[in-house]
PDB file of N, CA and C in Angstrom:
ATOM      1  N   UNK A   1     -86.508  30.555  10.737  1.00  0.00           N
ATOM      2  CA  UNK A   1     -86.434  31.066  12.094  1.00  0.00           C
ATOM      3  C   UNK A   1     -87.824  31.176  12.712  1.00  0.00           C
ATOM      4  N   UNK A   2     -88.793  31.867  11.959  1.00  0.00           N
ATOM      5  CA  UNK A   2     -89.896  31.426  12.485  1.00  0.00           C
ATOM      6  C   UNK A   2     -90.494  30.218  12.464  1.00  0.00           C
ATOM      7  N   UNK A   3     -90.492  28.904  12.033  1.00  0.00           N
ATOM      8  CA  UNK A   3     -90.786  28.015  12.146  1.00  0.00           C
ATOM      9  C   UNK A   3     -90.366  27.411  13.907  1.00  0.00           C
ATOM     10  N   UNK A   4     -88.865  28.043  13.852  1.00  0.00           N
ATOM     11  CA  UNK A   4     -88.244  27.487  15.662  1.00  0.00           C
ATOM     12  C   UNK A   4     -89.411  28.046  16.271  1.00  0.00           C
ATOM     13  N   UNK A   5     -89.111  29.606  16.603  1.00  0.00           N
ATOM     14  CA  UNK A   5     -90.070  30.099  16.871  1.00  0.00           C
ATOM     15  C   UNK A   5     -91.618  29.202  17.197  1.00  0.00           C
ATOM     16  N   UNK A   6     -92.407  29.012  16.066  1.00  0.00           N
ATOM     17  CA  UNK A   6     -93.499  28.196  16.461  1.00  0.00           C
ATOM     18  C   UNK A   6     -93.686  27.059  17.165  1.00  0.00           C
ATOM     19  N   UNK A   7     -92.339  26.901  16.640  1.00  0.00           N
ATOM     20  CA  UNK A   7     -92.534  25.221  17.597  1.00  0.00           C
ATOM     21  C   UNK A   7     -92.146  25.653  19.167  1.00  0.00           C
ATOM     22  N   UNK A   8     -91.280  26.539  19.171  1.00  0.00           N
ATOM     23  CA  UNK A   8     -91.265  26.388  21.031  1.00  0.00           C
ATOM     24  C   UNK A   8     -92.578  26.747  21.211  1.00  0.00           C
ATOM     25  N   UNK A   9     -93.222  28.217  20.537  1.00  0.00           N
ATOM     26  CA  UNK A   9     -94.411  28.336  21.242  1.00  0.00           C
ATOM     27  C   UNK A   9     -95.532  27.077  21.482  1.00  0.00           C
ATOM     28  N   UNK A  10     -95.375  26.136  20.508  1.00  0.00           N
ATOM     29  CA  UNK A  10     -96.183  25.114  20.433  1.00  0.00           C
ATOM     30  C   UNK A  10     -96.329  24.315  21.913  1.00  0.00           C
ATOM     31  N   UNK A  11     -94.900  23.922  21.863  1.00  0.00           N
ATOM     32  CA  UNK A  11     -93.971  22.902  22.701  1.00  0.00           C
ATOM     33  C   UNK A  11     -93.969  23.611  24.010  1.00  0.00           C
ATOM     34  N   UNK A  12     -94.480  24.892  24.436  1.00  0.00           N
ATOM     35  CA  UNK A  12     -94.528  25.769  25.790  1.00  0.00           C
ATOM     36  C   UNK A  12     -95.741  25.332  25.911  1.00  0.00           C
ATOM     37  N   UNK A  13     -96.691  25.960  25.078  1.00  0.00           N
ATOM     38  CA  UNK A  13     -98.104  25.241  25.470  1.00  0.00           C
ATOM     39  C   UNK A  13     -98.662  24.062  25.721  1.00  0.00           C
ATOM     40  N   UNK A  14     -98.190  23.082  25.091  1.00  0.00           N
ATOM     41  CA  UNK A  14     -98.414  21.925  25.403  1.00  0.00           C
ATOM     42  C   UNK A  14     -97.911  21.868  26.671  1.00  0.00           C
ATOM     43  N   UNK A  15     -96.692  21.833  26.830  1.00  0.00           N
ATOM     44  CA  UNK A  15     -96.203  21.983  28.357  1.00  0.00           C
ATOM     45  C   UNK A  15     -97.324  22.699  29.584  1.00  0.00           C
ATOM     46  N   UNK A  16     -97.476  23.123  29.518  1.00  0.00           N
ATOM     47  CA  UNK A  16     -98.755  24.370  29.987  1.00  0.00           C
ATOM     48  C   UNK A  16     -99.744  23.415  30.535  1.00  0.00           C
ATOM     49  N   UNK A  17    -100.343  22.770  29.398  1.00  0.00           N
ATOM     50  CA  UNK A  17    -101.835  21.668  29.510  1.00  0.00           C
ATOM     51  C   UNK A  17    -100.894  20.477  30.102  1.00  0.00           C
ATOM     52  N   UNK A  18     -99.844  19.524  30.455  1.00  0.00           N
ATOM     53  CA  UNK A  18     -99.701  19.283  30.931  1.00  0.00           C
ATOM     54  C   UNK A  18     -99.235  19.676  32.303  1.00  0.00           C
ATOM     55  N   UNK A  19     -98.643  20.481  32.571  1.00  0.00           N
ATOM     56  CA  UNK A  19     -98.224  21.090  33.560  1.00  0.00           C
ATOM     57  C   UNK A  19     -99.550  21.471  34.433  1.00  0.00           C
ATOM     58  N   UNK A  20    -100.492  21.717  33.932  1.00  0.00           N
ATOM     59  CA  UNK A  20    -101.833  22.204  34.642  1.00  0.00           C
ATOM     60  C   UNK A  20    -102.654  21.049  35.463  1.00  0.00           C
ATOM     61  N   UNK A  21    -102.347  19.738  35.169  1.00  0.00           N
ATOM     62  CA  UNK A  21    -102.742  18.358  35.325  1.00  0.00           C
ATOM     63  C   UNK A  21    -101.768  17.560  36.481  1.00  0.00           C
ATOM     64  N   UNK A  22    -100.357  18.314  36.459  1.00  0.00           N
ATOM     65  CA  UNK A  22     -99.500  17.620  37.398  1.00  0.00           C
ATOM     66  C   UNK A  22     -99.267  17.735  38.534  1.00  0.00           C
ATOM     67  N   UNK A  23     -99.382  16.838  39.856  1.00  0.00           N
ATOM     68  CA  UNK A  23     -99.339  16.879  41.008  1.00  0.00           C
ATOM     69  C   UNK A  23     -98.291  17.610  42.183  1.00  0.00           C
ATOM     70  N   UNK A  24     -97.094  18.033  40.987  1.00  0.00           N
ATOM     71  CA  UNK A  24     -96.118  18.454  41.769  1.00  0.00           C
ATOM     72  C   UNK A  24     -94.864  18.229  41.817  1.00  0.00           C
ATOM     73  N   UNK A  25     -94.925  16.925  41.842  1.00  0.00           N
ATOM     74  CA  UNK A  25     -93.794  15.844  41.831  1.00  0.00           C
ATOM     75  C   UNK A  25     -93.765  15.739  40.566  1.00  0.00           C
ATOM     76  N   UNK A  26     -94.737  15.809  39.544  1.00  0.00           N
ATOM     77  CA  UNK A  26     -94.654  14.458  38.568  1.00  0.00           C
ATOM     78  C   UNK A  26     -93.537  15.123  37.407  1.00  0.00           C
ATOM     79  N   UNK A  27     -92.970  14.538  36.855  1.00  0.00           N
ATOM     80  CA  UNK A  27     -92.076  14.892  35.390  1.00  0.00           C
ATOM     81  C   UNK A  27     -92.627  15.003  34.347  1.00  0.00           C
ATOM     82  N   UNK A  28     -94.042  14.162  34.017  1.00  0.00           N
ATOM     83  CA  UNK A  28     -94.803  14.309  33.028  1.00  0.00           C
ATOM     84  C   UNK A  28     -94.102  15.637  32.373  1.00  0.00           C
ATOM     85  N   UNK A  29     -94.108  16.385  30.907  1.00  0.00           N
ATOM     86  CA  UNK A  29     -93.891  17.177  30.421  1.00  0.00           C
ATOM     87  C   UNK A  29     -92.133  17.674  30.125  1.00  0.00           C
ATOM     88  N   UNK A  30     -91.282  17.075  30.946  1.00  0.00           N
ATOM     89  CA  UNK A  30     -90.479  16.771  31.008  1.00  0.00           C
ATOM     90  C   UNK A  30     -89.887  16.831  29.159  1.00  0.00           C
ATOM     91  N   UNK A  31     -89.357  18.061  28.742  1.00  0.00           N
ATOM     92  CA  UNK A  31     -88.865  17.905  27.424  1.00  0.00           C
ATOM     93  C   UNK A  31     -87.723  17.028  27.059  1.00  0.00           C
ATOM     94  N   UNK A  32     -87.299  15.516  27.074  1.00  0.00           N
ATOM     95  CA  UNK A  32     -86.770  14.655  26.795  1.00  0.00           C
ATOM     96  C   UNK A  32     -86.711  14.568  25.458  1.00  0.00           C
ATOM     97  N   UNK A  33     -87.300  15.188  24.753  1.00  0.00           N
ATOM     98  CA  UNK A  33     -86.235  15.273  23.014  1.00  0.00           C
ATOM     99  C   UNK A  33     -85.151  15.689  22.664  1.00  0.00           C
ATOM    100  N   UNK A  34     -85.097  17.075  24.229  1.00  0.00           N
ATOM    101  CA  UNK A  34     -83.890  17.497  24.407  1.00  0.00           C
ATOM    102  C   UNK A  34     -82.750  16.763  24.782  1.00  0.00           C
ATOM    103  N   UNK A  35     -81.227  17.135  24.474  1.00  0.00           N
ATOM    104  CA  UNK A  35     -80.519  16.753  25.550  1.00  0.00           C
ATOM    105  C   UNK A  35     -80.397  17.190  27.167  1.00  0.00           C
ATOM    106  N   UNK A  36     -80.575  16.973  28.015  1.00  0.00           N
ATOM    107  CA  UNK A  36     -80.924  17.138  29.417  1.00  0.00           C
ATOM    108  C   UNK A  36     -79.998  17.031  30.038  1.00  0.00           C
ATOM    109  N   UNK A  37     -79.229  17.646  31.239  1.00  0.00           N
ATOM    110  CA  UNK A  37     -78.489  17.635  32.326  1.00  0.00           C
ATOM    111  C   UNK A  37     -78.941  16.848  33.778  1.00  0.00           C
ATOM    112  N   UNK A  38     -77.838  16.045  33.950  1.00  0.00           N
ATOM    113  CA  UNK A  38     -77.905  15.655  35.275  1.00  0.00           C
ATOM    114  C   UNK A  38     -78.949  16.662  36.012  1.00  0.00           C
ATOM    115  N   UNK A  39     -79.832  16.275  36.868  1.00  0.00           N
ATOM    116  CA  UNK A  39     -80.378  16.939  37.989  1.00  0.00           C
ATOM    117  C   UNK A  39     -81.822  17.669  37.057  1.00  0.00           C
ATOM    118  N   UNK A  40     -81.830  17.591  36.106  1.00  0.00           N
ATOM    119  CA  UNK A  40     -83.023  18.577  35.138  1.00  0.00           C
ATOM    120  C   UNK A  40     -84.394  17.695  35.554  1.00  0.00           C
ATOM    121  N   UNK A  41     -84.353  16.427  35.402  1.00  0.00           N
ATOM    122  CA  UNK A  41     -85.688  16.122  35.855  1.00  0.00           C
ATOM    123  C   UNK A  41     -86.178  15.975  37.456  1.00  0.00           C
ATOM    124  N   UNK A  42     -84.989  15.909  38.144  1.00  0.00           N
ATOM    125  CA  UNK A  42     -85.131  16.701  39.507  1.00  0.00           C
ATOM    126  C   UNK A  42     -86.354  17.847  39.521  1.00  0.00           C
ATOM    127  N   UNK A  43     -85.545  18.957  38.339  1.00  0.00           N
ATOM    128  CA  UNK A  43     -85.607  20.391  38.955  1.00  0.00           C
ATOM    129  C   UNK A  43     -87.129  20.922  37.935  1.00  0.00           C
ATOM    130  N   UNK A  44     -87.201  20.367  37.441  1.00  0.00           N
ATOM    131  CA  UNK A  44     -88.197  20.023  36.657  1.00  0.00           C
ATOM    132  C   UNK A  44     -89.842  20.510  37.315  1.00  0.00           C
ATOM    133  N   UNK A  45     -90.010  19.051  38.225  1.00  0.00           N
ATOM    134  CA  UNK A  45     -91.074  19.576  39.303  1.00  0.00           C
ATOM    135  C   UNK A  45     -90.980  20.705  39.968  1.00  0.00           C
ATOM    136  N   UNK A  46     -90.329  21.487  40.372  1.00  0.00           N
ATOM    137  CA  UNK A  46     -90.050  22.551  41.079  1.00  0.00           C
ATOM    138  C   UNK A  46     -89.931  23.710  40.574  1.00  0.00           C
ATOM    139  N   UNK A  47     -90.555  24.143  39.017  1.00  0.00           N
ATOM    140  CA  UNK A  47     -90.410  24.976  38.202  1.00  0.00           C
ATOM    141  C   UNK A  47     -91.572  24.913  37.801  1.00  0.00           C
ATOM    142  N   UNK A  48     -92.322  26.556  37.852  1.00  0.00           N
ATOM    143  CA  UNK A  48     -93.656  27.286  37.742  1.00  0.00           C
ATOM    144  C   UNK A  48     -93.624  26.885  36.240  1.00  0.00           C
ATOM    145  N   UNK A  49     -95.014  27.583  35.652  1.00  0.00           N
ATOM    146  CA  UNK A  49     -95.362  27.197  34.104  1.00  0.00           C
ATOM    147  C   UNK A  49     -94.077  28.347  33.289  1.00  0.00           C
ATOM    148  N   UNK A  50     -94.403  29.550  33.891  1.00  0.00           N
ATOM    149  CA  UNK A  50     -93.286  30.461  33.127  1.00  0.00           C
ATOM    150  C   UNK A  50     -91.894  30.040  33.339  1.00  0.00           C
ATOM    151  N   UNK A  51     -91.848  28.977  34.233  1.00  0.00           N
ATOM    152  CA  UNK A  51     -90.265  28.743  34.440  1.00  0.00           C
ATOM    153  C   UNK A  51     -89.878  27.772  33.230  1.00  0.00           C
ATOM    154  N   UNK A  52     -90.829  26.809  33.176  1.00  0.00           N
ATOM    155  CA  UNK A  52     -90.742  25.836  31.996  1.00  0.00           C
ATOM    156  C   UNK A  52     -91.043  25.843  30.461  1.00  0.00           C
ATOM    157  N   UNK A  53     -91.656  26.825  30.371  1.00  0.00           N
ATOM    158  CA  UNK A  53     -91.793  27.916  29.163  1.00  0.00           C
ATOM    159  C   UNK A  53     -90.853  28.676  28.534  1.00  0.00           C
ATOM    160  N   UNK A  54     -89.599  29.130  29.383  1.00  0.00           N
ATOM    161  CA  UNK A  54     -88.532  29.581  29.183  1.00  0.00           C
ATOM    162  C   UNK A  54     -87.699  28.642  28.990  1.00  0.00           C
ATOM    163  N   UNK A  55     -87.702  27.945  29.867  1.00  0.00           N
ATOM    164  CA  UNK A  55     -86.753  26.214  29.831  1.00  0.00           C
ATOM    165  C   UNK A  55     -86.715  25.839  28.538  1.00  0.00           C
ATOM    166  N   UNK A  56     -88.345  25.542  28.217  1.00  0.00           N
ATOM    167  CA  UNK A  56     -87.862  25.351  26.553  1.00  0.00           C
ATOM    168  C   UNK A  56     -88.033  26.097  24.843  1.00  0.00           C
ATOM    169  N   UNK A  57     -87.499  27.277  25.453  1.00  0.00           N
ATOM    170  CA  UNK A  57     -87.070  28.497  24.602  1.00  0.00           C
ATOM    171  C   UNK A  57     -85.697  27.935  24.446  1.00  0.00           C
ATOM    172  N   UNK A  58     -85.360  28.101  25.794  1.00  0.00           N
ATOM    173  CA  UNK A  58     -83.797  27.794  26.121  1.00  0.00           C
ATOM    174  C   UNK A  58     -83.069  26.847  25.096  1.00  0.00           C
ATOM    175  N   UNK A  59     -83.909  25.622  25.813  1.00  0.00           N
ATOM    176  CA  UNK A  59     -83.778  24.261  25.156  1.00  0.00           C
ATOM    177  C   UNK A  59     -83.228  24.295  23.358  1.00  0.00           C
ATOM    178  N   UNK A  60     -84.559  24.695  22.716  1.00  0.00           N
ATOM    179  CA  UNK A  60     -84.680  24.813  21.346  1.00  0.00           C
ATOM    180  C   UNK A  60     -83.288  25.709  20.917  1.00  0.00           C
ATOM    181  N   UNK A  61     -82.876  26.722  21.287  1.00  0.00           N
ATOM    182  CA  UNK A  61     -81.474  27.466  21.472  1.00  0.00           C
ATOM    183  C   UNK A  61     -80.282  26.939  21.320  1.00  0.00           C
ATOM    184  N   UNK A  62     -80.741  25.540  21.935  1.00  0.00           N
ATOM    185  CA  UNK A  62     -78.937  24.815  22.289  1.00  0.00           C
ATOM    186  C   UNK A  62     -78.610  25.151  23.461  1.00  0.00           C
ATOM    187  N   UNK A  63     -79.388  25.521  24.325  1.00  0.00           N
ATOM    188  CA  UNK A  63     -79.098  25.868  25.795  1.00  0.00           C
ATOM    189  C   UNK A  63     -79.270  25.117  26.665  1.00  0.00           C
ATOM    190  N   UNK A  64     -79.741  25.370  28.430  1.00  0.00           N
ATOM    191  CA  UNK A  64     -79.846  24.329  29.034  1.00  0.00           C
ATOM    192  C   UNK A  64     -81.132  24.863  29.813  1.00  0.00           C
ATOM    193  N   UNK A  65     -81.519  23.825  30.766  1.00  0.00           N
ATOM    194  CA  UNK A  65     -83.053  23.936  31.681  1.00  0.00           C
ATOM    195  C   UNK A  65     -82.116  25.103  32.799  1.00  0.00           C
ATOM    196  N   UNK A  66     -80.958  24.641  33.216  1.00  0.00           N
ATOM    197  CA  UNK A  66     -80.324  25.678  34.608  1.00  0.00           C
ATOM    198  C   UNK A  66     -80.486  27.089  34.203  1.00  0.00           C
ATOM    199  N   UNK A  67     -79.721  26.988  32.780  1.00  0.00           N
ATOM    200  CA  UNK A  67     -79.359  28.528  32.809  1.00  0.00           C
ATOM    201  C   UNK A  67     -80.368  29.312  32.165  1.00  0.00           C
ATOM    202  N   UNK A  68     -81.784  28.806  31.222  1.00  0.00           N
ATOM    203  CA  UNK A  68     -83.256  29.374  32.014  1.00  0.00           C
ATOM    204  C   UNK A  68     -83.511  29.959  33.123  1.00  0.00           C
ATOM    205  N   UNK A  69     -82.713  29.364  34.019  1.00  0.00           N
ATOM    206  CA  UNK A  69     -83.503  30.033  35.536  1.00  0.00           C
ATOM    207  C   UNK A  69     -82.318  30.950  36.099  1.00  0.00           C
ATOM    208  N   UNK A  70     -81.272  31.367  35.143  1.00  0.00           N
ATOM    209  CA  UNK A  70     -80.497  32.218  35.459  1.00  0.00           C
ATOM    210  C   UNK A  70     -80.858  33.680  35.265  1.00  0.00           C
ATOM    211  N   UNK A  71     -80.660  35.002  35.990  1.00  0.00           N
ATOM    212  CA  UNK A  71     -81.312  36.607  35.997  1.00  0.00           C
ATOM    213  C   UNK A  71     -80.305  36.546  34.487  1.00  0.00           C
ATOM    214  N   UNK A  72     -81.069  37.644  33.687  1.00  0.00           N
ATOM    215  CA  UNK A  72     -80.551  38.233  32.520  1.00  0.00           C
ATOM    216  C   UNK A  72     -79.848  38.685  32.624  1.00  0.00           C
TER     217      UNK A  72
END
């Protein structure tokens, strides 16, 4: 369990250093190891660093990028 653990934290940060480099638009960082939903690399660009940080908490879970951005 901690091994998951490390790796999202890993896999957030990296996200992070790319995310810090991207214009806005771009998908770059885009977690595609995952399985992904229609509309995710849409929504992708449009999601802060903490949004995509959670995204792939989510992800690693068996969850999805949407329901990340759902209130607790």
């Amino acid at each position: 369990m901690h091994v998951r653990r490390l790796s999202a934290v890993v896999i957030g940060l990296s996200l992070m250093g790319l995310a810090a480099c991207s214009t806005g638009t771009d998908t770059s960082g885009l977690p595609n190891q995952f399985p992904l939903l229609a509309g995710d690399e849409d929504l992708w660009p449009t999601m802060d660093d903490t949004e995509r940080q959670r995204a792939v908490l989510f992800l690693t879970s068996g969850s999805t990028i949407q329901s990340s951005l759902l209130e607790d």
